[in-house]
Protein backbone atom coordinates (compact mmCIF):
# COMPACT_ATOMS: atom_id res chain seq x y z
CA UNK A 1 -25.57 2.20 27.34
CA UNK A 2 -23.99 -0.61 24.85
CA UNK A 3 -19.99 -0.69 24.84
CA UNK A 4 -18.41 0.94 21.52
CA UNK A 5 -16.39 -1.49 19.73
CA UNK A 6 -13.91 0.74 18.01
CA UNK A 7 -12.21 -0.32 14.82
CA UNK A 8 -8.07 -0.46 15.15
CA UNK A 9 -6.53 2.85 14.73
CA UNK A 10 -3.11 2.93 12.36
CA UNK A 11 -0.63 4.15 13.88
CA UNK A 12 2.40 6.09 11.77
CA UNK A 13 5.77 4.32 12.91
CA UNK A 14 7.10 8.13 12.26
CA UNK A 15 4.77 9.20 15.20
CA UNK A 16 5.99 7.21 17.55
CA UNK A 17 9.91 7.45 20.13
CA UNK A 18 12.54 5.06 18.72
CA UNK A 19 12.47 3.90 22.04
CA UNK A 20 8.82 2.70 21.91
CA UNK A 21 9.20 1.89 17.97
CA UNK A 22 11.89 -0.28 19.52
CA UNK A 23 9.47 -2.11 22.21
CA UNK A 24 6.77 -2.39 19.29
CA UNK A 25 9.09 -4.33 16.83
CA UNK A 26 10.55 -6.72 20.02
CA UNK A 27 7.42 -7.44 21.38
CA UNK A 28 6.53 -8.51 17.87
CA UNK A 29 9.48 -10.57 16.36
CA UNK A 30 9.59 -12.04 19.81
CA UNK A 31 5.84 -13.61 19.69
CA UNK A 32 6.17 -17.39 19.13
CA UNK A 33 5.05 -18.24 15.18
CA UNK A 34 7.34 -15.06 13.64
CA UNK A 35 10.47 -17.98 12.61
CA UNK A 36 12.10 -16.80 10.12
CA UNK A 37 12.80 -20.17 8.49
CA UNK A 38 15.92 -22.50 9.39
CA UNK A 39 18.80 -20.45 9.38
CA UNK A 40 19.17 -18.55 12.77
CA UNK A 41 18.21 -14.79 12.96
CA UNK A 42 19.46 -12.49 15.16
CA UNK A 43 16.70 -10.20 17.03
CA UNK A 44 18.67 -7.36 15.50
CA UNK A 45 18.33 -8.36 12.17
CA UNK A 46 14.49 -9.53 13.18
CA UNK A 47 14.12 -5.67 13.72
CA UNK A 48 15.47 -4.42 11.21
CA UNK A 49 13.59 -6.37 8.61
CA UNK A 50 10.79 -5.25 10.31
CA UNK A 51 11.82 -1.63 10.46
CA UNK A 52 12.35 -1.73 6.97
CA UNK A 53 8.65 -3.48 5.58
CA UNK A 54 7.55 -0.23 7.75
CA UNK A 55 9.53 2.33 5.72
CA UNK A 56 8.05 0.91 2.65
CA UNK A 57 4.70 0.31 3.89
CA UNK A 58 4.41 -3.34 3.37
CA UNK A 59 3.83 -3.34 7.31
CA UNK A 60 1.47 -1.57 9.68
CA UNK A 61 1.37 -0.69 13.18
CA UNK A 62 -2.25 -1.16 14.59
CA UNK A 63 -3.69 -0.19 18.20
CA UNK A 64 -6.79 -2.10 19.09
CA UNK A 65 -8.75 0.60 21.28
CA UNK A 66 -10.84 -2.29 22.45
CA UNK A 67 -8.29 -4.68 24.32
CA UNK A 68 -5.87 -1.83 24.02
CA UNK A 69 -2.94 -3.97 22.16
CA UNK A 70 -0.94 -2.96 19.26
CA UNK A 71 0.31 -4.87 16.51
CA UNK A 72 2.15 -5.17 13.07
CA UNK A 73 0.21 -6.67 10.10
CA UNK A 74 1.32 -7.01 6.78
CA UNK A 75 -0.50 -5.09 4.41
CA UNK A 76 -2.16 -6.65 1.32
């Protein structure tokens, strides 16, 4: 039987703990390539930008049921 590749699956930021909305956002802003220019962010502030482009659905959390990772894309 040939392996289902699965599409991502969005994931509400609403549905999820703050605790694990927490560990989303960190594991993101955290990645190397996410610098925020030359002036020196603070992770807090990192997540809170973040937090925020979620609340107004510039940003989406996607779970890859394939490699089973999860991510936050901007949306277009």
């Amino acid at each position: 039987m040939p392996e289902q590749i699965s599409e991502p699956l969005i994931i509400p930021y609403t549905q999820l703990s703050a605790e694990a909305l927490q560990g989303v956002i960190e594991s993101f802003v955290l990645r190397e390539g996410t610098e925020y220019g030359t002036q020196d962010v603070s992770l807090e502030q990192k997540v809170a930008q973040v937090l925020r482009q979620l609340e107004r659905q510039e940003a989406t959390i996607l779970f890859d049921p394939y490699t089973e990772t999860i991510d936050i894309v901007l949306r277009r």
